[in-house]
Protein backbone atom coordinates (compact mmCIF):
# COMPACT_ATOMS: atom_id res chain seq x y z
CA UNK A 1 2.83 141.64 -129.20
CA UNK A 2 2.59 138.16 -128.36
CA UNK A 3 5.45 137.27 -125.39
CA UNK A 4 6.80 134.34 -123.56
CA UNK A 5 8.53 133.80 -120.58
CA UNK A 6 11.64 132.20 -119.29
CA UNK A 7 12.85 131.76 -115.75
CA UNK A 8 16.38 131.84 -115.49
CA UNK A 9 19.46 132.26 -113.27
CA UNK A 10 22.29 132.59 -116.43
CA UNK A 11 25.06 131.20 -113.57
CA UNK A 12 26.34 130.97 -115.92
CA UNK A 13 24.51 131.35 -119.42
CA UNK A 14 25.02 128.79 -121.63
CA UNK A 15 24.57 126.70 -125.16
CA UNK A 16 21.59 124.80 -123.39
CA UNK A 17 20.01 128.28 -122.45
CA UNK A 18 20.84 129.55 -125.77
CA UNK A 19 18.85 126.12 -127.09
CA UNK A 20 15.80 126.70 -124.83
CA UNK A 21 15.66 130.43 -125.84
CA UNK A 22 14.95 129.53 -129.32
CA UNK A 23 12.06 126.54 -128.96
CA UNK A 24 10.40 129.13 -126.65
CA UNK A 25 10.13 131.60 -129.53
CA UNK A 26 9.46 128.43 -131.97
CA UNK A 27 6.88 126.43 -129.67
CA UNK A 28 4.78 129.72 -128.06
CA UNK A 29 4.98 131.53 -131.89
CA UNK A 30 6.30 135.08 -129.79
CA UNK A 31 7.35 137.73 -131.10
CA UNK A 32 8.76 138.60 -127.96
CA UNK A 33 11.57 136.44 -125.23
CA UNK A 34 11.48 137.60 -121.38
CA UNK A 35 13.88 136.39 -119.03
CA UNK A 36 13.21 136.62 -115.20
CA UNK A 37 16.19 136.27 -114.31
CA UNK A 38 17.74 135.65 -110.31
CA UNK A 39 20.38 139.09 -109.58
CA UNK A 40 23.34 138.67 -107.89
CA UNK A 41 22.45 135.45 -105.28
CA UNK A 42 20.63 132.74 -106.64
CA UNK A 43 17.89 130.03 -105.65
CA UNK A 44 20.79 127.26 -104.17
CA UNK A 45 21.79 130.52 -101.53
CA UNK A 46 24.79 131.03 -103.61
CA UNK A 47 26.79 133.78 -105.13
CA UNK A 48 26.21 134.05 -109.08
CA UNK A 49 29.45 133.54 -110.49
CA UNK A 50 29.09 136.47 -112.65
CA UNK A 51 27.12 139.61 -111.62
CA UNK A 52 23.28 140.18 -113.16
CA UNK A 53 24.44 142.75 -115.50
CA UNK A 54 26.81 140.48 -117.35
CA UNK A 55 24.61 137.57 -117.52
CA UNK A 56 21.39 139.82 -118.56
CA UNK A 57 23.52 141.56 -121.55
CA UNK A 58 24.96 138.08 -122.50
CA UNK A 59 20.94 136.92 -122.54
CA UNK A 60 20.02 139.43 -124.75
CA UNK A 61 23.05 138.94 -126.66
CA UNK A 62 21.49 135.26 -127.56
CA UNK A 63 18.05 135.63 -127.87
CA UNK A 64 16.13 137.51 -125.03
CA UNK A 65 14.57 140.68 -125.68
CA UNK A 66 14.04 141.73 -121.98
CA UNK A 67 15.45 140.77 -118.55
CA UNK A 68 13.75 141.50 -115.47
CA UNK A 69 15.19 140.53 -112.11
CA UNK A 70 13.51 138.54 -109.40
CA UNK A 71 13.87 140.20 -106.40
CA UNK A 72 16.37 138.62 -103.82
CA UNK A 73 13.45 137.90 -101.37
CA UNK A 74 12.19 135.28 -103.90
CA UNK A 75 15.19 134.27 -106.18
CA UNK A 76 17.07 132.92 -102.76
CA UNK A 77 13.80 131.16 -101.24
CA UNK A 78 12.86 127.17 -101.93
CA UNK A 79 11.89 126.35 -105.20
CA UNK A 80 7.94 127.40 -104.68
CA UNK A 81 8.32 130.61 -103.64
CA UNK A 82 10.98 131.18 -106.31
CA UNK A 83 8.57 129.85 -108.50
CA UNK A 84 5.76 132.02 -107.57
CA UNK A 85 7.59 135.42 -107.13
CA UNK A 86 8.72 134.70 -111.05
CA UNK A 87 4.49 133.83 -112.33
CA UNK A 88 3.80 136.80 -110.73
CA UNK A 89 6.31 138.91 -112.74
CA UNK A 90 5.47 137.21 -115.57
CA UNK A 91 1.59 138.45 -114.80
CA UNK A 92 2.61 141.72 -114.31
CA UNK A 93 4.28 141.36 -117.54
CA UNK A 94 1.71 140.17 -119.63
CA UNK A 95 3.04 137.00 -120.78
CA UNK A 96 0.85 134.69 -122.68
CA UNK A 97 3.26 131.39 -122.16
CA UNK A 98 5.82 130.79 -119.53
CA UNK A 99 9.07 128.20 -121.03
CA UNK A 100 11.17 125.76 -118.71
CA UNK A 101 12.92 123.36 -118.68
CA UNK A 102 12.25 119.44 -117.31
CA UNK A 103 13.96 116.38 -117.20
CA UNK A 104 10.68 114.46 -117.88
CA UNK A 105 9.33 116.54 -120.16
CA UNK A 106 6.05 115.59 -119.79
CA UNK A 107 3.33 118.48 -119.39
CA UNK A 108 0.37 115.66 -118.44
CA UNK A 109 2.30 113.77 -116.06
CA UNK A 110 3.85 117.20 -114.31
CA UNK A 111 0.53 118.80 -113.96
CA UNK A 112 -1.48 115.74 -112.24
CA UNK A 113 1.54 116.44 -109.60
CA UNK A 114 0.33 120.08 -109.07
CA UNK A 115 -2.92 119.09 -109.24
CA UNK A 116 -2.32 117.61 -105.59
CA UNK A 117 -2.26 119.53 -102.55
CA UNK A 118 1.50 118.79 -101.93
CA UNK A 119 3.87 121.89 -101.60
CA UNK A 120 6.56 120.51 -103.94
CA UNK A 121 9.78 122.03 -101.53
CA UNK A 122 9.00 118.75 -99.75
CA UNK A 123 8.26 115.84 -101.91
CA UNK A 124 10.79 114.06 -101.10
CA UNK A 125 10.02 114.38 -97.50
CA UNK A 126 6.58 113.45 -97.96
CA UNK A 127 7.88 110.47 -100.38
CA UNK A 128 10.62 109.20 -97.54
CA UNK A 129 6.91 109.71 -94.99
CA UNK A 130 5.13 107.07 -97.55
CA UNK A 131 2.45 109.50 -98.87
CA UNK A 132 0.60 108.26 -101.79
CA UNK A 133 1.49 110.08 -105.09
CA UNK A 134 -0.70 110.12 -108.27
CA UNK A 135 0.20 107.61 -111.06
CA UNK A 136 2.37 110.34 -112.89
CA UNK A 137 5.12 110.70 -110.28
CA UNK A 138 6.00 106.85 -110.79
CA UNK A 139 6.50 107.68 -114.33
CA UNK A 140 9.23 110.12 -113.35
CA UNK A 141 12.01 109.03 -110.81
CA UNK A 142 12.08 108.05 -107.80
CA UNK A 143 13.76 111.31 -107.11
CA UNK A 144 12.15 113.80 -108.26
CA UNK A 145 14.70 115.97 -110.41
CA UNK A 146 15.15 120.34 -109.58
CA UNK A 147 13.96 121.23 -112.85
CA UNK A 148 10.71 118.74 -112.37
CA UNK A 149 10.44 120.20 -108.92
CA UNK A 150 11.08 123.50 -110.56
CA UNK A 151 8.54 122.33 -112.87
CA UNK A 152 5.66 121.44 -110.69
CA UNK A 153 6.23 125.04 -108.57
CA UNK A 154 5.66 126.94 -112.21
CA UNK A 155 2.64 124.76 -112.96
CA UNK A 156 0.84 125.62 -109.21
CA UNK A 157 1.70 129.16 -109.69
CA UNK A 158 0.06 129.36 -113.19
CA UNK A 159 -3.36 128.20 -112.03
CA UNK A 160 -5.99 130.28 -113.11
CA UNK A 161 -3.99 132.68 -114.81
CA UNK A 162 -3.84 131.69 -118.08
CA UNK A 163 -0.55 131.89 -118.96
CA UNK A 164 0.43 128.41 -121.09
CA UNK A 165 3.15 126.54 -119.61
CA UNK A 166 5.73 125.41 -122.20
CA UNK A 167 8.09 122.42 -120.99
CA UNK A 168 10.99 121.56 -122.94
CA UNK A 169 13.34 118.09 -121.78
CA UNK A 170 16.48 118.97 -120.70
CA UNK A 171 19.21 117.37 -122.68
CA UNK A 172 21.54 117.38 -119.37
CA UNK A 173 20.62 117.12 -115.83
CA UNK A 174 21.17 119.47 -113.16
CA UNK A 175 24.02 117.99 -111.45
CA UNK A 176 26.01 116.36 -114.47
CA UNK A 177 29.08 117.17 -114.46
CA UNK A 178 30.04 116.15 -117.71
CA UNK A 179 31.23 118.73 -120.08
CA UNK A 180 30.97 119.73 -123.69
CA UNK A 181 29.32 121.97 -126.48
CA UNK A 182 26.25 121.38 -124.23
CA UNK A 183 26.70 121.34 -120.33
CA UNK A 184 24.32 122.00 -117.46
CA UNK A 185 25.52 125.25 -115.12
CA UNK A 186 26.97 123.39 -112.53
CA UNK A 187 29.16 121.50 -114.64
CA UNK A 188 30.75 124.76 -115.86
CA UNK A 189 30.66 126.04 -112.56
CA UNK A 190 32.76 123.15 -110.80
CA UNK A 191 34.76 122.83 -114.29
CA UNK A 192 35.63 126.82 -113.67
CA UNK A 193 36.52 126.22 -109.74
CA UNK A 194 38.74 123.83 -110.49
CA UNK A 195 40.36 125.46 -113.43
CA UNK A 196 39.43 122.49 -115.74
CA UNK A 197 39.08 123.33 -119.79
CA UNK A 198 35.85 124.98 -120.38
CA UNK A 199 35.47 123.16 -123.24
CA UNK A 200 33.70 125.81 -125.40
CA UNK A 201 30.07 124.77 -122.95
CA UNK A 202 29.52 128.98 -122.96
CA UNK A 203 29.57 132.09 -124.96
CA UNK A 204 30.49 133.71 -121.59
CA UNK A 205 33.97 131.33 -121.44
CA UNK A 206 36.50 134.50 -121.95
CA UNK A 207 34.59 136.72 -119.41
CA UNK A 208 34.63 133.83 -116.80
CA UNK A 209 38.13 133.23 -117.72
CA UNK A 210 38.76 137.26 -117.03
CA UNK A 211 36.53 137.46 -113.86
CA UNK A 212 36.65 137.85 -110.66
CA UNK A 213 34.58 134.76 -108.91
CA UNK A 214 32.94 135.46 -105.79
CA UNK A 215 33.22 132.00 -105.33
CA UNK A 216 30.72 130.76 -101.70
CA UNK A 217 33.51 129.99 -99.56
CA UNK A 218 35.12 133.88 -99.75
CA UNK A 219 32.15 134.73 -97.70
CA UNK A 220 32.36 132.33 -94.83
CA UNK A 221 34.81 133.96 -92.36
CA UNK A 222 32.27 136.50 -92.04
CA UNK A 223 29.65 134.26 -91.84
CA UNK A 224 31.63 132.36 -89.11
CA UNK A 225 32.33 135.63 -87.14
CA UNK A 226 28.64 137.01 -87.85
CA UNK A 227 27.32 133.48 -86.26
CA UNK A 228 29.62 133.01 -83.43
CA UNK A 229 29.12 136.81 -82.39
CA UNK A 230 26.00 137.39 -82.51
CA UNK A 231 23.25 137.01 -79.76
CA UNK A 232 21.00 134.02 -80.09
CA UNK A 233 17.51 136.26 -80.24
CA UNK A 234 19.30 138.36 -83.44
CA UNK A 235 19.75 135.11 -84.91
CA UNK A 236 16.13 134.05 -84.63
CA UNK A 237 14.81 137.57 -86.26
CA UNK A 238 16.48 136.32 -89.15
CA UNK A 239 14.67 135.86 -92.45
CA UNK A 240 14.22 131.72 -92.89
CA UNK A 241 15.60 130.95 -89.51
CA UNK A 242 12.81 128.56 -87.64
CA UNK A 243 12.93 125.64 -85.89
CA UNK A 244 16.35 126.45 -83.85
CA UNK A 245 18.08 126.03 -87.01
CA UNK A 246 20.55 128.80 -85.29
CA UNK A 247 21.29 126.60 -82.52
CA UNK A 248 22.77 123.86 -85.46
CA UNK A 249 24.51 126.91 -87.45
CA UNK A 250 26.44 127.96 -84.23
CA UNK A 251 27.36 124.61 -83.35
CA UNK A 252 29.28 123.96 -86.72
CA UNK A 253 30.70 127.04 -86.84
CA UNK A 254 32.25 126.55 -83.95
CA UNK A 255 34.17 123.55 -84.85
CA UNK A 256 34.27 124.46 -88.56
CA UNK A 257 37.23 126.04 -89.85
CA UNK A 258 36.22 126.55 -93.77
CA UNK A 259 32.80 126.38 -95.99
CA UNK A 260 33.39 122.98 -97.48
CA UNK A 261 33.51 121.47 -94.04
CA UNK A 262 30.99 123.45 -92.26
CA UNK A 263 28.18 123.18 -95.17
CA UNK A 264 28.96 118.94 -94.93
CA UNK A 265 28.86 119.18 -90.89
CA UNK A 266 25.68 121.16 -90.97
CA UNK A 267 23.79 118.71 -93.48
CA UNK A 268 21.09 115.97 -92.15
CA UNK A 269 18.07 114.18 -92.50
CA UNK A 270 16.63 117.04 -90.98
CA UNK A 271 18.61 120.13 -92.90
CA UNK A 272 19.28 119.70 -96.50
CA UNK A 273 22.35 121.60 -97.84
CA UNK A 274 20.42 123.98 -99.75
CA UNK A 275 18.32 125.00 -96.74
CA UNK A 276 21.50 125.60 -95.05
CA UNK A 277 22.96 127.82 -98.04
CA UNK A 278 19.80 129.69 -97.62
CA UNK A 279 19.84 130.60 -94.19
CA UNK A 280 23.06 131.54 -94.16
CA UNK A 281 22.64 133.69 -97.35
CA UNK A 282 19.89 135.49 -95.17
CA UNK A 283 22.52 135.91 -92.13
CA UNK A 284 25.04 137.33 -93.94
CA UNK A 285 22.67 139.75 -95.62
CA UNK A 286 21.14 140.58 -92.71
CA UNK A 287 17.57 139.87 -93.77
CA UNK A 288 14.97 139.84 -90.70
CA UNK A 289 11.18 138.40 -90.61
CA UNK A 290 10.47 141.66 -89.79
CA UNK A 291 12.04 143.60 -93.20
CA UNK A 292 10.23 140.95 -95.08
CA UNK A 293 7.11 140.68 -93.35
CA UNK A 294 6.66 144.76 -94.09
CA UNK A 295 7.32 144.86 -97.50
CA UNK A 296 4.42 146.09 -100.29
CA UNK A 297 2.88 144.03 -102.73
CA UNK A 298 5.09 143.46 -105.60
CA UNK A 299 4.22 145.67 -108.37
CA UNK A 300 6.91 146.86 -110.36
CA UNK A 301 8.97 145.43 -112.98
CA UNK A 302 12.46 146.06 -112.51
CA UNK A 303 14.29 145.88 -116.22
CA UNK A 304 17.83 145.23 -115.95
CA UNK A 305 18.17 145.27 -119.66
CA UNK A 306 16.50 145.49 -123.38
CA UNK A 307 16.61 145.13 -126.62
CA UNK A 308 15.53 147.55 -129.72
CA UNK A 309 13.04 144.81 -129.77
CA UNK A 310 12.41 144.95 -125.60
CA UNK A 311 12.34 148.87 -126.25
CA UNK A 312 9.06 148.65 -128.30
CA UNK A 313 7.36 146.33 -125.94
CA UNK A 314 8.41 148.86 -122.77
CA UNK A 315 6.86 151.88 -124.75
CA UNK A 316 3.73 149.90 -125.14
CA UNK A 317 4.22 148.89 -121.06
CA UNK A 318 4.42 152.22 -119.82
CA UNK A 319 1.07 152.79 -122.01
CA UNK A 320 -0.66 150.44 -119.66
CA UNK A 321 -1.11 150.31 -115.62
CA UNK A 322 2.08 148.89 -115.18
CA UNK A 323 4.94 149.72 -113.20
CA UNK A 324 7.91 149.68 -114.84
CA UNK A 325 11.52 150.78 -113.11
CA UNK A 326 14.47 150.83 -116.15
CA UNK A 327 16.07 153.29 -113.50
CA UNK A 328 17.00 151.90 -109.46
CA UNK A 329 15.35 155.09 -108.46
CA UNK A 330 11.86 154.08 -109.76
CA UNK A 331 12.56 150.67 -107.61
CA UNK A 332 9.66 150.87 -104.39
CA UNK A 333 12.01 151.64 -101.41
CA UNK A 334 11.80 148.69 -99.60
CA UNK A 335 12.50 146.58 -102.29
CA UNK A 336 15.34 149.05 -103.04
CA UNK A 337 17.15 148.50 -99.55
CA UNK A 338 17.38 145.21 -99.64
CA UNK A 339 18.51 144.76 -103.50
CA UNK A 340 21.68 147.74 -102.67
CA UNK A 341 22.04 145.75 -99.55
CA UNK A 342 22.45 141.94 -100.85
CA UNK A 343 24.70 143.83 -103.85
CA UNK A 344 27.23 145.58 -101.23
CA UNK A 345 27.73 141.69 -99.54
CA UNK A 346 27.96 140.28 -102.83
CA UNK A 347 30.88 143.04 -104.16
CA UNK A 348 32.37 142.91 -100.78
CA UNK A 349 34.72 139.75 -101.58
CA UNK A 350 35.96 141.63 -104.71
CA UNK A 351 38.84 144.32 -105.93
CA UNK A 352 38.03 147.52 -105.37
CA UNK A 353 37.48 148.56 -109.22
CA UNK A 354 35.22 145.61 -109.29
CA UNK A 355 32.99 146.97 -106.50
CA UNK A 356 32.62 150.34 -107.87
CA UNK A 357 31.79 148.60 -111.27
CA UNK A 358 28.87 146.48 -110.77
CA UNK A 359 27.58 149.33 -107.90
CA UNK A 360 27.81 152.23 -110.54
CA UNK A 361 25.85 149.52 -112.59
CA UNK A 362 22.93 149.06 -109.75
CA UNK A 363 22.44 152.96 -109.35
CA UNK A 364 22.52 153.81 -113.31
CA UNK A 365 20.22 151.29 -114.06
CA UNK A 366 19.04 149.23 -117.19
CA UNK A 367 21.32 148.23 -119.71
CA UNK A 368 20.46 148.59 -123.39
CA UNK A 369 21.96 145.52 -126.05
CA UNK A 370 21.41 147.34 -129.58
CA UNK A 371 19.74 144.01 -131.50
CA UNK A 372 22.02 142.10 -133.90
CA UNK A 373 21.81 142.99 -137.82
């Protein structure tokens, strides 16, 4: 069964998802779609705006066969350890192609990037610094785009594993805000939050509509007390904490009296914001160096949902040396405490039936989506 692979957060799934899921299938000839797909926190060190299990069923509602979740420890880090945690699923998987998305579009031009020695969380650092680039990267922007950066983390990871990288142009960048039939995330997202018209951009519209949104800023007077309270050598033990980034964190939220302001404050040269959302995702998590540093090789492929199409493939899976965990049980341990963990925070700002909901959901495991006739 020949598969390809998409990495995805779904935050929310949408027509330009639905677009990509179908010239993966068309340009990599599979008979087989998996989605690796971010679980309740994703890569900006946000809150998804809809739990995993609704975005994975909506995914294989529109194309995917399987969804397997990146672990938190990878789907919340910069984009080249995002990138890698995903390649590696995607080996353990099997894939023979990998999909995503670029606002260049440009397979030659993206791979003479990763071809260079540069980690790609800091090219614009090393841009601003005046470090020579190859030809390619003037044929981009002068700011490199996510999805490019994205782009050039997939292409690193892939080396020497011979799984075909795929890229298809976006038709809307990552930031646009514009709406219509086709609309990146974030426009959706800010459209949502400021209960604009959704403008038919989603086949999820009525179930945002009908949510609960854990929306960043719910979390932040605990963030806020957890910072202020907390002894300076806790703060350093903290997963992606370096660098006396605690020192700036405590500072802010001293003076800071909501998110909005405090993420703005805590911005610089030095910290960009999505650094910032990431360390504080790790604070109020309570992720250490320590729990990370000590957990086993990633091995297992946790499915958070399948088709009748995905069921075949899993049968032939479970023939192989794979692991493969459709049930939290059959998650490794460590990886286990920290998924229950990050899913307690993440229910914490909502209703009680809510909380119960997607937590029943984590313990009984993958979801199956009977395929459409």
């Amino acid at each position: 069964m020949k598969t390809c692979g998409i990495v995805a957060e779904y935050n929310p799934f949408h027509y330009g998802h639905k677009w990509q899921i179908e010239q993966a299938r068309k340009l990599s000839g599979a008979d087989l779609i998996i989605a690796v797909m971010s679980g309740n926190f994703v890569q900006r060190g946000e809150p998804a705006v809809l739990d995993k299990w609704k975005r994975a069923e909506c995914a294989l509602r529109n194309g995917v066969d399987v969804v397997i979740e990146l672990p938190y420890i990878y789907a919340t880090q910069s984009a080249s350890h995002f990138a890698r945690g995903a390649v590696e699923l995607l080996k353990l998987a099997g894939a023979d192609a990998i999909c995503f998305g670029s606002e260049c579009g440009n397979l030659e031009n993206l791979q003479e990037i990763a071809d260079t020695p540069v980690n790609p969380d800091h090219l614009h650092a090393a841009m601003g610094n005046g470090l020579s680039f190859p030809r390619a990267y003037s044929l981009l922007t002068s700011s490199m785009a996510p999805n490019d950066i994205l782009a050039v983390s997939y292409l690193k990871a892939l080396k020497d594993t011979g799984i075909k990288p795929i890229p298809v142009q976006r038709t809307t960048g990552y930031l646009d805000d514009a709406m219509g039939h086709i609309a990146s995330a974030y426009a959706i997202r800010k459209a949502l939050h400021d209960h604009k018209d959704l403008s038919d951009s989603t086949p999820m519209e009525q179930t945002l509509l009908d949510a609960e949104i854990p929306w960043p800023e719910k979390y932040y007077p605990y963030l806020r007390t957890f910072l202020l309270t907390s002894h300076k050598e806790d703060l350093e033990r903290l997963f992606l904490f370096s660098e006396g980034i605690e020192n700036h964190l405590v500072s802010h939220a001293k003076d800071c009296e909501n998110y909005d302001d405090f993420l703005d404050a805590c911005t610089n040269y030095r910290y960009t914001s999505g650094r910032i959302r990431r360390s504080c995702l790790q604070a109020v998590n309570q992720v250490t160096k320590e729990e990370v540093k000590r957990l086993p090789k990633m091995d297992t492929l946790r499915i958070l949902g399948f088709n009748d199409n995905g069921r075949q493939w899993l049968h032939d899976m479970r023939k192989k040396d794979v692991r493969v965990a459709s049930r939290f049980a059959d998650v490794p341990y460590p990886w286990r405490v920290i998924e229950y963990r990050t899913s307690l925070l993440y229910t914490s700002v909502l209703s009680k039936e809510k909380r119960k909901e997607i937590l029943d959901n984590e313990i009984r495991g993958a979801h199956y989506v009977k395929t459409s006739a």
